[in-house]
N, C-alpha and C. Protein backbone atom coordinates (compact mmCIF):
# COMPACT_ATOMS: atom_id res chain seq x y z
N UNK A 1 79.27 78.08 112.35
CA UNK A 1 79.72 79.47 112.29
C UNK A 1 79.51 80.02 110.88
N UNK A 2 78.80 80.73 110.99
CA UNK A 2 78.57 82.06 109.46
C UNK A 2 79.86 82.30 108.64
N UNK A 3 79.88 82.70 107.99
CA UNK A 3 81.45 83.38 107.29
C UNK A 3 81.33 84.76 107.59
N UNK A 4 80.39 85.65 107.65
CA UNK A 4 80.43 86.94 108.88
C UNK A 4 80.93 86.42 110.17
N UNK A 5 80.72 85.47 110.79
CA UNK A 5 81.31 85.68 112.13
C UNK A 5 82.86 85.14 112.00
N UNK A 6 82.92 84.51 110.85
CA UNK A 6 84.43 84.00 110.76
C UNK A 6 85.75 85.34 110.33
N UNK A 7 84.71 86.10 110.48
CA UNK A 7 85.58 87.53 110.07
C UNK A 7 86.72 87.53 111.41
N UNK A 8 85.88 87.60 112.41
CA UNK A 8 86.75 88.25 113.48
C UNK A 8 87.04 87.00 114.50
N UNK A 9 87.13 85.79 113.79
CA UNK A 9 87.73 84.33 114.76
C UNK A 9 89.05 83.83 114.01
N UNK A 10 89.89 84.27 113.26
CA UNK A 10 90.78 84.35 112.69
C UNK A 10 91.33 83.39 112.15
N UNK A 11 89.83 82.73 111.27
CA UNK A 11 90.20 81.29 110.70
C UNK A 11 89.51 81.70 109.34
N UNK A 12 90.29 80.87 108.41
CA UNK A 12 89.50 81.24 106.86
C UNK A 12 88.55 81.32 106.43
N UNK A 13 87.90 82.32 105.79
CA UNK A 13 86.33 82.04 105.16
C UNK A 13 86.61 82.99 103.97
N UNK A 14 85.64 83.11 103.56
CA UNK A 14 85.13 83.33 102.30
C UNK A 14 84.71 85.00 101.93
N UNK A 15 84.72 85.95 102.01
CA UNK A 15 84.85 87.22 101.61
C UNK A 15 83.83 87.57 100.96
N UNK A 16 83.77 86.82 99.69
CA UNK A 16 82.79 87.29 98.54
C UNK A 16 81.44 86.82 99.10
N UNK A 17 81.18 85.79 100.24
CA UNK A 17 79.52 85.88 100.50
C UNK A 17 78.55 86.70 100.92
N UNK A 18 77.67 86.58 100.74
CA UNK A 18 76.56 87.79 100.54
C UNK A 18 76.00 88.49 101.36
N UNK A 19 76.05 87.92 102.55
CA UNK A 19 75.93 89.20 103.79
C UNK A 19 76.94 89.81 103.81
N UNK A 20 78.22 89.14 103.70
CA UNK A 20 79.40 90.15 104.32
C UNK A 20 79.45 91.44 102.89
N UNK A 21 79.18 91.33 101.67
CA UNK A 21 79.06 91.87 100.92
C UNK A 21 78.04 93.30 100.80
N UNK A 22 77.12 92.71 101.46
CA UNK A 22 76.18 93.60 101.61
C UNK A 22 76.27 94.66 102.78
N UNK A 23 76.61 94.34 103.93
CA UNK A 23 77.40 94.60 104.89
C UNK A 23 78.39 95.88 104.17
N UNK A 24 79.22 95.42 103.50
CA UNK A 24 81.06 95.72 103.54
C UNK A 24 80.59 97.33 102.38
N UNK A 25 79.46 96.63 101.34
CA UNK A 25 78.79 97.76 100.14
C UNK A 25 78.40 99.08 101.29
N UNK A 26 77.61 99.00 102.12
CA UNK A 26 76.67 100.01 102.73
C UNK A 26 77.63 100.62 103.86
N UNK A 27 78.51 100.00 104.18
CA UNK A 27 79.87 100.40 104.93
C UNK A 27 80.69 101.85 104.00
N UNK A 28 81.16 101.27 102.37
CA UNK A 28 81.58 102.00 101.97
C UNK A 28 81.02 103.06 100.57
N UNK A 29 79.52 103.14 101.15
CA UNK A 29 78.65 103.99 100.58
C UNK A 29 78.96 105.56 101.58
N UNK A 30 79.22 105.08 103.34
CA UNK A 30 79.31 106.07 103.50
C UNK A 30 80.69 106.79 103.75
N UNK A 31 81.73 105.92 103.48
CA UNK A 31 83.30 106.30 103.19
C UNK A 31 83.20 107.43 102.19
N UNK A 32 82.41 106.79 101.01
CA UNK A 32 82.43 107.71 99.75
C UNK A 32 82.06 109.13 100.10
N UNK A 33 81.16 109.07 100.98
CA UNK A 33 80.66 110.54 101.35
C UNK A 33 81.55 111.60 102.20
N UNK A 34 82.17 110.77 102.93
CA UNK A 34 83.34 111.56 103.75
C UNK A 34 84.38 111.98 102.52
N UNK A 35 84.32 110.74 102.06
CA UNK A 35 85.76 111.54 101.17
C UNK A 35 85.43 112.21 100.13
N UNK A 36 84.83 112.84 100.50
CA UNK A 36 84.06 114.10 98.88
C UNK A 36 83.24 115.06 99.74
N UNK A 37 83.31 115.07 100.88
CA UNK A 37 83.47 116.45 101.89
C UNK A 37 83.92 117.82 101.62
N UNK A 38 83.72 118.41 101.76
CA UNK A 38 84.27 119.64 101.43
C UNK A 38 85.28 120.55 102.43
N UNK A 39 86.90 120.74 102.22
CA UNK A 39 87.55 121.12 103.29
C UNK A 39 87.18 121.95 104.56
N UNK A 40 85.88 122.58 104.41
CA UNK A 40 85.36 123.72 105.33
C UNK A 40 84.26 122.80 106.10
N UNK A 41 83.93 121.96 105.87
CA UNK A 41 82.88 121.04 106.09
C UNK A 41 83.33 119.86 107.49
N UNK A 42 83.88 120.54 108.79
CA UNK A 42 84.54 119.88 109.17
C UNK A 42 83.62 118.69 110.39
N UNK A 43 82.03 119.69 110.41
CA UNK A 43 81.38 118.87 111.63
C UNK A 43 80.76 117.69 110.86
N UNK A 44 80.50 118.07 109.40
CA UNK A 44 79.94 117.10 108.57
C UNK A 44 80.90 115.93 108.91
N UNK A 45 82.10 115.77 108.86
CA UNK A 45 83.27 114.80 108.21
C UNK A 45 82.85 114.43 109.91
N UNK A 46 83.16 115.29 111.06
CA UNK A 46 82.79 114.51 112.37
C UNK A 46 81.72 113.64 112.75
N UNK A 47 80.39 114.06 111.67
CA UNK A 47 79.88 113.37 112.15
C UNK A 47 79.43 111.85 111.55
N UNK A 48 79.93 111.90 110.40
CA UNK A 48 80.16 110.82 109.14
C UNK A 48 81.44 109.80 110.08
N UNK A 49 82.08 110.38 110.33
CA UNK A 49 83.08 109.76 111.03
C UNK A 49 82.83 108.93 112.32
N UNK A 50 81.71 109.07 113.12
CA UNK A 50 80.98 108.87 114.03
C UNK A 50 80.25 107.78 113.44
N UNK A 51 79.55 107.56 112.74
CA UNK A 51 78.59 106.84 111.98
C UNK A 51 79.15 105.27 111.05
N UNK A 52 80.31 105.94 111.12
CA UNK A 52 81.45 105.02 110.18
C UNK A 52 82.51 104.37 111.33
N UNK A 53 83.05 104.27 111.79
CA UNK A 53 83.83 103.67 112.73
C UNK A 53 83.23 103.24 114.04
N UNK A 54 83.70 102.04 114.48
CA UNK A 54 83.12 101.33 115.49
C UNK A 54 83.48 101.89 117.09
N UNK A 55 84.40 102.67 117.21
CA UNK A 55 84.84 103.81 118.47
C UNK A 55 85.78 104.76 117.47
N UNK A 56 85.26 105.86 117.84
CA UNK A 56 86.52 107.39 118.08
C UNK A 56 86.13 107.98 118.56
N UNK A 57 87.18 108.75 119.17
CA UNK A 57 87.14 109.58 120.14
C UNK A 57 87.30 110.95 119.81
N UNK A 58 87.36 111.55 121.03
CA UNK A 58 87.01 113.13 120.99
C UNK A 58 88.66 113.80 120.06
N UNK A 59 88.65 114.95 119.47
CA UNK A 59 89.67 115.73 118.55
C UNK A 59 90.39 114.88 117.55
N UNK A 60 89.92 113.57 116.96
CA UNK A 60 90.21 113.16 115.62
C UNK A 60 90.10 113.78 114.67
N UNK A 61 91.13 113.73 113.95
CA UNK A 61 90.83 114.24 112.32
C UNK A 61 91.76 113.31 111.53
N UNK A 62 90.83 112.92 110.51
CA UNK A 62 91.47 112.60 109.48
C UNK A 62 91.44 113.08 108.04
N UNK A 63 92.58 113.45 107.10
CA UNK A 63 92.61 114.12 106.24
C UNK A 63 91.99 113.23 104.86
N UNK A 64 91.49 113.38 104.17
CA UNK A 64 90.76 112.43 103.50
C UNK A 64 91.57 112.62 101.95
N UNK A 65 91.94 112.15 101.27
CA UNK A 65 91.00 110.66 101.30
C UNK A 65 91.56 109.10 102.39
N UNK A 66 90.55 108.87 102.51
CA UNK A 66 90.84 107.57 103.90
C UNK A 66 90.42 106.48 103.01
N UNK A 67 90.74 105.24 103.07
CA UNK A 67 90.69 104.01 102.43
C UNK A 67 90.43 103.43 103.20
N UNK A 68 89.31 102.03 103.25
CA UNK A 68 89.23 101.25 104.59
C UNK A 68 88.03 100.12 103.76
N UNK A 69 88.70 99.02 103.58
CA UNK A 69 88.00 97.90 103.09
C UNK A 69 86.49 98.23 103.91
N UNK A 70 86.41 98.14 105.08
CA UNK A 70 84.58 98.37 105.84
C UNK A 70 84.67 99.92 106.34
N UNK A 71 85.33 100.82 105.64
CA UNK A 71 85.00 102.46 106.25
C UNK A 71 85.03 102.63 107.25
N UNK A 72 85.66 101.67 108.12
CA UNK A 72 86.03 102.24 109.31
C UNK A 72 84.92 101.02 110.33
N UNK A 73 84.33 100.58 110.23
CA UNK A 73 83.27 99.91 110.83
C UNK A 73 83.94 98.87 111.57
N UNK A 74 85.17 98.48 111.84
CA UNK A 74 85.91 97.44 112.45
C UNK A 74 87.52 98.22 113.10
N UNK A 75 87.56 99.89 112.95
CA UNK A 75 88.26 100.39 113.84
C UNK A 75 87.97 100.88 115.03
N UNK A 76 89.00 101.29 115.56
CA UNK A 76 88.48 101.62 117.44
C UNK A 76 89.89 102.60 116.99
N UNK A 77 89.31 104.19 117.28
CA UNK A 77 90.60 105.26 117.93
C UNK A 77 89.72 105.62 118.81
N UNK A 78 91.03 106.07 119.49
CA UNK A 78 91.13 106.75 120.94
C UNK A 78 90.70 107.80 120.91
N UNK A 79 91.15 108.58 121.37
CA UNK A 79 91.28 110.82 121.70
C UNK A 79 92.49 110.92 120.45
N UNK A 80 92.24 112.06 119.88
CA UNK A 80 92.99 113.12 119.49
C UNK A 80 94.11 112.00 118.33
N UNK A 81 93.21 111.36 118.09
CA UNK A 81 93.98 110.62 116.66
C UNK A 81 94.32 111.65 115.57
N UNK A 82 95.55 111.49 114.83
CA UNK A 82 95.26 112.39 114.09
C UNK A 82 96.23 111.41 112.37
N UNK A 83 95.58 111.63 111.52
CA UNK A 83 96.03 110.82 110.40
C UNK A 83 95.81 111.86 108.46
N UNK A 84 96.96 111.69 108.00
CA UNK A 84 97.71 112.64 107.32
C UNK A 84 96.65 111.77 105.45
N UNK A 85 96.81 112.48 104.79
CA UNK A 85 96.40 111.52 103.70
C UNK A 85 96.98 110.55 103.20
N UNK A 86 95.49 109.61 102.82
CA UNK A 86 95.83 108.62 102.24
C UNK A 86 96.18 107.28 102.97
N UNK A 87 95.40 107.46 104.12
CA UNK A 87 95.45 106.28 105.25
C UNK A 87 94.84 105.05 104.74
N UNK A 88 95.25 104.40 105.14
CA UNK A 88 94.85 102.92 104.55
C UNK A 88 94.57 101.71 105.53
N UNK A 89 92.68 101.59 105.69
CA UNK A 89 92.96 100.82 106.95
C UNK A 89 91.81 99.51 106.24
N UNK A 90 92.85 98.24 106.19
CA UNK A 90 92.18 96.89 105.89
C UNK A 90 91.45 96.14 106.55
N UNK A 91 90.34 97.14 107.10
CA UNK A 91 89.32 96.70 108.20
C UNK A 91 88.59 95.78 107.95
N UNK A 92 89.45 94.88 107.83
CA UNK A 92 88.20 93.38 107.95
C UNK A 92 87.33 92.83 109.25
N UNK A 93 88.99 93.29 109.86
CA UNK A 93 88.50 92.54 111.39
C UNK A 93 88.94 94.05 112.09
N UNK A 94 89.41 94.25 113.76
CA UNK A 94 89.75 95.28 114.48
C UNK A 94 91.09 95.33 114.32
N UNK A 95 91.21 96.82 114.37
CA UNK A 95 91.96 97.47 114.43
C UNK A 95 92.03 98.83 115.26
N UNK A 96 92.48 98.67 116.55
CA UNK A 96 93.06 99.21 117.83
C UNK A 96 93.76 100.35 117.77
N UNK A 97 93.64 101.72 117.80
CA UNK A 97 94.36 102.73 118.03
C UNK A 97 94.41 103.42 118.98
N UNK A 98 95.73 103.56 119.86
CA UNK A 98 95.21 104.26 121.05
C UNK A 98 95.49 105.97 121.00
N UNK A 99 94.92 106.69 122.33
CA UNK A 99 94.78 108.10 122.38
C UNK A 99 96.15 108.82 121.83
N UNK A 100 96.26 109.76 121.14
CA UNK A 100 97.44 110.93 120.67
C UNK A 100 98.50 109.98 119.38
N UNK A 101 97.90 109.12 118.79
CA UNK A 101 98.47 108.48 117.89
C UNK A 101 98.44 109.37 116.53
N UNK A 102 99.40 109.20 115.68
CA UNK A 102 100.13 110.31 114.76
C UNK A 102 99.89 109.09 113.27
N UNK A 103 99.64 109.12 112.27
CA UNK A 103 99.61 108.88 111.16
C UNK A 103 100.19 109.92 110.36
N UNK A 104 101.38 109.11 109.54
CA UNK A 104 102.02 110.39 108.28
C UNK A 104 101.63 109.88 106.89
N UNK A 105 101.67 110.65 105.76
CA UNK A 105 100.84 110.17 104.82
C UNK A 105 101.19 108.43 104.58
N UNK A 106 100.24 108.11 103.67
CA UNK A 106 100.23 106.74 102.82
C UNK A 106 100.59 105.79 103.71
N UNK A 107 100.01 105.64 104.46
CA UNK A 107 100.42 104.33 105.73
C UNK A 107 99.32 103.15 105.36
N UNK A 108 99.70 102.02 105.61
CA UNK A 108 98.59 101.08 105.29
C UNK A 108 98.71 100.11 106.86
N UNK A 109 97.11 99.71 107.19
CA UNK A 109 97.50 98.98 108.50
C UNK A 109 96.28 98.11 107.66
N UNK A 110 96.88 96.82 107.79
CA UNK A 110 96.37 95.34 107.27
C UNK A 110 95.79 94.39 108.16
N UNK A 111 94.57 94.52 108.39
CA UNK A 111 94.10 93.01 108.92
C UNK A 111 93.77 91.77 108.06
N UNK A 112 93.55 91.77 106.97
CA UNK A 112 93.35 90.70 106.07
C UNK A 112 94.78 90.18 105.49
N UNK A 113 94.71 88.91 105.27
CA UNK A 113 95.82 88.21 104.11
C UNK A 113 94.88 86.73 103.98
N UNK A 114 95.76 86.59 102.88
CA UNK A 114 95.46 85.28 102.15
C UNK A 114 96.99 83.79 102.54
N UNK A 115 96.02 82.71 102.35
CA UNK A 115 96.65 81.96 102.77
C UNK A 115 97.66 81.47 101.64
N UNK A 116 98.77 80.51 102.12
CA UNK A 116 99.58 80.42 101.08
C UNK A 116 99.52 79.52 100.07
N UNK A 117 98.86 78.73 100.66
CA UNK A 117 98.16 77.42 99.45
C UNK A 117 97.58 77.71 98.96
N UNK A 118 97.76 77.83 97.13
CA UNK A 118 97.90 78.52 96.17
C UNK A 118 96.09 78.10 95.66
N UNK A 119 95.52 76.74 95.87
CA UNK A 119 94.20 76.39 95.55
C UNK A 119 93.19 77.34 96.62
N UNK A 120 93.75 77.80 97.91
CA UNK A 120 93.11 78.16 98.86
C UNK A 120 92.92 79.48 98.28
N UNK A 121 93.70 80.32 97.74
CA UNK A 121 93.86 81.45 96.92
C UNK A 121 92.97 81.48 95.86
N UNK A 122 93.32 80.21 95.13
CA UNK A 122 92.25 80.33 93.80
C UNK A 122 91.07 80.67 94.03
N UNK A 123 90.10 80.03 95.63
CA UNK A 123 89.01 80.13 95.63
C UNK A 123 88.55 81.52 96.23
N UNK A 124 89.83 82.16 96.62
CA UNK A 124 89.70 83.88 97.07
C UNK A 124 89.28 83.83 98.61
N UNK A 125 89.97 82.67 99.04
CA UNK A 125 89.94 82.37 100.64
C UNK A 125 90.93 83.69 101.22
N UNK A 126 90.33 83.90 102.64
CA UNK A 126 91.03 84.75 103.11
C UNK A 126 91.45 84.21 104.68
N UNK A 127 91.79 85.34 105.53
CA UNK A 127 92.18 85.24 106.90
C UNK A 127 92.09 86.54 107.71
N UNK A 128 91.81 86.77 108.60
CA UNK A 128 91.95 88.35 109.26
C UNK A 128 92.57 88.25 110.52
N UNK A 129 93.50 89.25 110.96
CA UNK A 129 94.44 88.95 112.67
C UNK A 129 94.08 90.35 112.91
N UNK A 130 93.36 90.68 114.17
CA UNK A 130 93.68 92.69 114.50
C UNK A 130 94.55 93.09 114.78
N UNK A 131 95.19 94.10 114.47
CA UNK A 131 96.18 95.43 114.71
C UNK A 131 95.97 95.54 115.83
N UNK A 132 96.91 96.01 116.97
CA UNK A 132 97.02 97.29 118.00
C UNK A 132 97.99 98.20 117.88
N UNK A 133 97.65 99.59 117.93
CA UNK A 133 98.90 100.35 118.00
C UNK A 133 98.31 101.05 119.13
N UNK A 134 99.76 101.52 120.22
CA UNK A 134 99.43 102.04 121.56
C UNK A 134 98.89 103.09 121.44
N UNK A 135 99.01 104.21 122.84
CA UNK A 135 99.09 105.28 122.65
C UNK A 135 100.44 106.40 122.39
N UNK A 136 100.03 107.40 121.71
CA UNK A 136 101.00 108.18 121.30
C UNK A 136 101.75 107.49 120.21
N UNK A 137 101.59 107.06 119.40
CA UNK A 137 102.76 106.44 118.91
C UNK A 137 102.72 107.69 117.43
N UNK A 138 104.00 107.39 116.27
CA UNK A 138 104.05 107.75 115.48
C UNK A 138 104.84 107.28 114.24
N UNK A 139 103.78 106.57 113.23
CA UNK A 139 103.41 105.91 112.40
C UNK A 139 104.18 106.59 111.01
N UNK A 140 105.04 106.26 110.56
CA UNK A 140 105.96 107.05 109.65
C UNK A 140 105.58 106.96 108.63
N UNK A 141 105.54 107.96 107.19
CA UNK A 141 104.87 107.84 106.10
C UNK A 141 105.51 106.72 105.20
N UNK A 142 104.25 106.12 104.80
CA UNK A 142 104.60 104.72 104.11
C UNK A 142 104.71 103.55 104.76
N UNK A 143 105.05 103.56 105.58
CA UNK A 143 104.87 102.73 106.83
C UNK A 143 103.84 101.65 106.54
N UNK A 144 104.33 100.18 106.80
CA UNK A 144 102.86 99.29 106.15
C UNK A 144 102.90 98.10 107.37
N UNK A 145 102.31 98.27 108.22
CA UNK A 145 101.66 97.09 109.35
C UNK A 145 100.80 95.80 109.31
N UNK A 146 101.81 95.11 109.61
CA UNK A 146 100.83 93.46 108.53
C UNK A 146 99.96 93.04 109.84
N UNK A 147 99.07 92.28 109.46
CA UNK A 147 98.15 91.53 110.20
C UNK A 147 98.45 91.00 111.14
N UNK A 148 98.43 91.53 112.67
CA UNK A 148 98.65 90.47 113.94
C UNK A 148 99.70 90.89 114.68
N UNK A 149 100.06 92.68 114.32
CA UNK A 149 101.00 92.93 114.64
C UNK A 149 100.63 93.91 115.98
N UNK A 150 101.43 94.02 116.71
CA UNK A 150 101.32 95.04 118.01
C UNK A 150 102.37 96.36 118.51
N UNK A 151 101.91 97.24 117.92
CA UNK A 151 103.05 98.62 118.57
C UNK A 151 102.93 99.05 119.73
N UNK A 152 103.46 99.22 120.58
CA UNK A 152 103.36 99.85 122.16
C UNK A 152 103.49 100.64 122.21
N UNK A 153 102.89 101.79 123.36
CA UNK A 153 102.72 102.84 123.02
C UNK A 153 104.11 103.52 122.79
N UNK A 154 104.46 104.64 122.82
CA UNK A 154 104.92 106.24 122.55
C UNK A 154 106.30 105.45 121.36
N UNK A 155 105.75 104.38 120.98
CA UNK A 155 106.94 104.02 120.00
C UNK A 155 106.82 105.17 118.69
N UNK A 156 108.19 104.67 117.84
CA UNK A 156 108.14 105.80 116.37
C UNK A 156 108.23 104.33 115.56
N UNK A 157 107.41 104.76 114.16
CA UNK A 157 107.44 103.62 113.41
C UNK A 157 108.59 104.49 111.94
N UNK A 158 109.72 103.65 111.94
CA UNK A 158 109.99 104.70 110.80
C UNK A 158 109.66 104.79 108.86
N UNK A 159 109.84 105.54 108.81
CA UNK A 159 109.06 106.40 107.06
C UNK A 159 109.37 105.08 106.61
N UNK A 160 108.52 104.24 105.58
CA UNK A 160 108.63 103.41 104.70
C UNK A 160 109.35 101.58 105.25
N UNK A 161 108.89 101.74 106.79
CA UNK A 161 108.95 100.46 107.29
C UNK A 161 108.27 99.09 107.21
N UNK A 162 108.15 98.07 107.03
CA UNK A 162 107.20 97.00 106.97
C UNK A 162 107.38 96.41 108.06
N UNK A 163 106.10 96.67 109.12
CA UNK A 163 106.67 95.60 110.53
C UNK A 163 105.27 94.24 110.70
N UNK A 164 106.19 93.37 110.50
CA UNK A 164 105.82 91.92 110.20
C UNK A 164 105.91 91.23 111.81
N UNK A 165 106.12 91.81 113.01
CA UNK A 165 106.37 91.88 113.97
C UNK A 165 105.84 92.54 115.29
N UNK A 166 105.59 92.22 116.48
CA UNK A 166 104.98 93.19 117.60
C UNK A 166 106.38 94.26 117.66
N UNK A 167 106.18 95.13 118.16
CA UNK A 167 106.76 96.45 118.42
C UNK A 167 106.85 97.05 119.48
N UNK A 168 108.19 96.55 120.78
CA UNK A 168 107.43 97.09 122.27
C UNK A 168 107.11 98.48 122.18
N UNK A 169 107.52 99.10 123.77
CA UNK A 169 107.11 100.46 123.88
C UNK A 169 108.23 101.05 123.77
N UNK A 170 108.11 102.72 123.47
CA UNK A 170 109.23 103.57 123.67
C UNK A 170 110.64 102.99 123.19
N UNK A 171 109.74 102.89 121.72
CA UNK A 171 111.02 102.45 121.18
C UNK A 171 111.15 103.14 119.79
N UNK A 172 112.54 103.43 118.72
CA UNK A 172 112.09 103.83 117.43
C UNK A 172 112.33 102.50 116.92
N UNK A 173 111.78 102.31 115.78
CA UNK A 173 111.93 100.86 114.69
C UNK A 173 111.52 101.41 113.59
N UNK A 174 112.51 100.72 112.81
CA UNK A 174 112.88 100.96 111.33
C UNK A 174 113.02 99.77 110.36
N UNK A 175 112.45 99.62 109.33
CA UNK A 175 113.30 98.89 108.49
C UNK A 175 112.57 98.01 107.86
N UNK A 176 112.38 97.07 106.67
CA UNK A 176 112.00 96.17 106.25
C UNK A 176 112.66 94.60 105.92
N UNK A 177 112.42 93.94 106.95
CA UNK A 177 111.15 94.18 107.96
C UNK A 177 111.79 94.96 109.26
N UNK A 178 110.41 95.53 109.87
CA UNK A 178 111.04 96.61 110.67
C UNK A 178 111.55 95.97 112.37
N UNK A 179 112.49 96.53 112.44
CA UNK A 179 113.52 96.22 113.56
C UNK A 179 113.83 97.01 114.58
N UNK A 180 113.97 96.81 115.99
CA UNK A 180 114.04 98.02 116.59
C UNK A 180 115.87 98.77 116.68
N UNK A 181 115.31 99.94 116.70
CA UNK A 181 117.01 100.64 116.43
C UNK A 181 116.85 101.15 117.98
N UNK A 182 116.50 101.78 118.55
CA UNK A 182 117.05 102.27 119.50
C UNK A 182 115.55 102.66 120.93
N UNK A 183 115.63 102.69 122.00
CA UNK A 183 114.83 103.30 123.06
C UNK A 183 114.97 104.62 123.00
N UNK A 184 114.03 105.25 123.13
CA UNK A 184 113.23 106.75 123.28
C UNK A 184 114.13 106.77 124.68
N UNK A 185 115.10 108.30 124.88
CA UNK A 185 115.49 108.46 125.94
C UNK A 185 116.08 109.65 126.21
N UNK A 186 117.04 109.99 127.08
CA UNK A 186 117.53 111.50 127.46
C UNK A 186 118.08 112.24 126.11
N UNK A 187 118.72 111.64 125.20
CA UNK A 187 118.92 112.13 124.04
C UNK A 187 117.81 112.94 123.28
N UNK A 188 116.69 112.27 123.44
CA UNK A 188 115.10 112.82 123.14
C UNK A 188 114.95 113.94 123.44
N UNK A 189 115.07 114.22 124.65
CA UNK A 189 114.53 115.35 125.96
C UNK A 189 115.58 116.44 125.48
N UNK A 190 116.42 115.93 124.56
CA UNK A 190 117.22 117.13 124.06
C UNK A 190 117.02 118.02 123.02
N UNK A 191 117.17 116.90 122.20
CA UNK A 191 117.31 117.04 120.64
C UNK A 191 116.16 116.89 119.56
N UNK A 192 115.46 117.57 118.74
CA UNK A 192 114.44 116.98 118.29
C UNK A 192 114.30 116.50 116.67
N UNK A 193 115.63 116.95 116.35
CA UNK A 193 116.66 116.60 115.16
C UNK A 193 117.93 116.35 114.90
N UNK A 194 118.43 115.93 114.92
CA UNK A 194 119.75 115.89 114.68
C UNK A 194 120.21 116.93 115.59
N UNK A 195 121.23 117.95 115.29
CA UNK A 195 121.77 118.71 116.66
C UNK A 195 120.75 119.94 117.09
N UNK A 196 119.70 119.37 116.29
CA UNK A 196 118.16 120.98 117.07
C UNK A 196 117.81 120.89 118.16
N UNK A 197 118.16 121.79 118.97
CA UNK A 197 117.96 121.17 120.17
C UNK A 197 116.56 121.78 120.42
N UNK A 198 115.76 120.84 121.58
CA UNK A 198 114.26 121.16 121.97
C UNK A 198 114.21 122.47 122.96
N UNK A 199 113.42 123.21 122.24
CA UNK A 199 113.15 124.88 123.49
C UNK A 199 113.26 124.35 124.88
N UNK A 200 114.28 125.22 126.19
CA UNK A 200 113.63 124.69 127.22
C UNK A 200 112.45 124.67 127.61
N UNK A 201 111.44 126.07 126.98
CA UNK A 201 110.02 126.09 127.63
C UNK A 201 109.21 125.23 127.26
N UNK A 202 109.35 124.31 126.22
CA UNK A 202 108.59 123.02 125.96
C UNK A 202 108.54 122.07 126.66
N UNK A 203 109.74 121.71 127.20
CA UNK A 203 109.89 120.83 128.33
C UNK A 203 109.59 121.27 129.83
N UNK A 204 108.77 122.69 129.77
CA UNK A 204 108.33 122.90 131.39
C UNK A 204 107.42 121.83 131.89
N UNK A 205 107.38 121.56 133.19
CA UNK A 205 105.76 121.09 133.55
C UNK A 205 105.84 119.40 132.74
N UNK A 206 106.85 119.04 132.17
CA UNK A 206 106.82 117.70 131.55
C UNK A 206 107.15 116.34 132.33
């Protein structure tokens, strides 16, 4: 096995070798170009965006600047992704986003880490596990998702959480490390803040 293919079999290799390098360079030659886009420039960024990520889907936007160890070349979004600045995606290996998923600024989603044996480190050994996050979900600013982790869909991730953990569905979770606090439920269908309550005409047809 190559150390390119050991990228995405989730056993240690080596980072700094020279395909994956060469590879990972020409990946984020064209990151650089998206993120020095010009705000009016929006089919350009669509179609850079196309070129750069391994699936997205139709009404994505992302606000740039975007960070992504391979520019996106080892993510998969859905429909109608939408992600706030300063996204941070450690695309070593995949990383799974499904349709109507919400990014708030400075979020980091991690597929790479290093192992803990400290010689294994010295030599700048690594490891990669993929992300999934469902659909709909919403990804709280600061929010940092470690390697191997799974959110289900229409969950809330909350502002400045570390989840070291899978994440069922329809759920909110909070906390470092993040924990689930409570199920998405009739309280929801009410309230969309504290005592604000939600328009009835929003909830027509729902």
């Amino acid at each position: 096995m190559t150390e390119k293919e050991k990228l995405h079999a989730g056993v240690i290799y080596d980072p700094g070798d020279g395909e994956i390098l060469r590879e990972q360079t020409a990946c984020l030659e064209k990151l650089y170009d998206f993120n020095r886009t010009r705000p009016g420039k929006a089919e350009k960024r669509r179609a850079l965006l196309r070129e750069m990520f391994a699936e997205i889907g139709e009404g994505c936007y992302i606000e740039p600047p975007l960070h992504a160890n391979f520019g996106g070349r080892h993510v998969h979004f859905g429909d109608r992704v939408y992600a706030n600045f300063n996204l941070t995606l450690v695309d070593d290996t995949h990383i799974y986003v499904g349709d109507g998923t919400m990014f708030a600024p400075n979020v980091v989603v991690a597929t790479a880490a290093h192992p803990i044996l400290p010689s294994l480190r010295e030599r700048g050994l690594q490891y990669n596990k993929p992300v999934r996050i469902g659909k709909n979900c919403w990804i709280g600013a600061g929010a940092i998702l470690l390697p191997g982790v799974t959110v289900g869909e229409n969950s809330v991730i909350g502002a400045g959480s570390v989840v070291t953990r899978d994440v069922p569905a329809n759920v909110v979770a909070v906390g470092n490390p993040c924990r689930v606090l409570r199920e998405i439920g009739e309280h929801d269908r009410a309230f969309f803040w504290r005592g604000d309550r939600i328009p009835p005409e929003l909830l027509e047809d729902r």
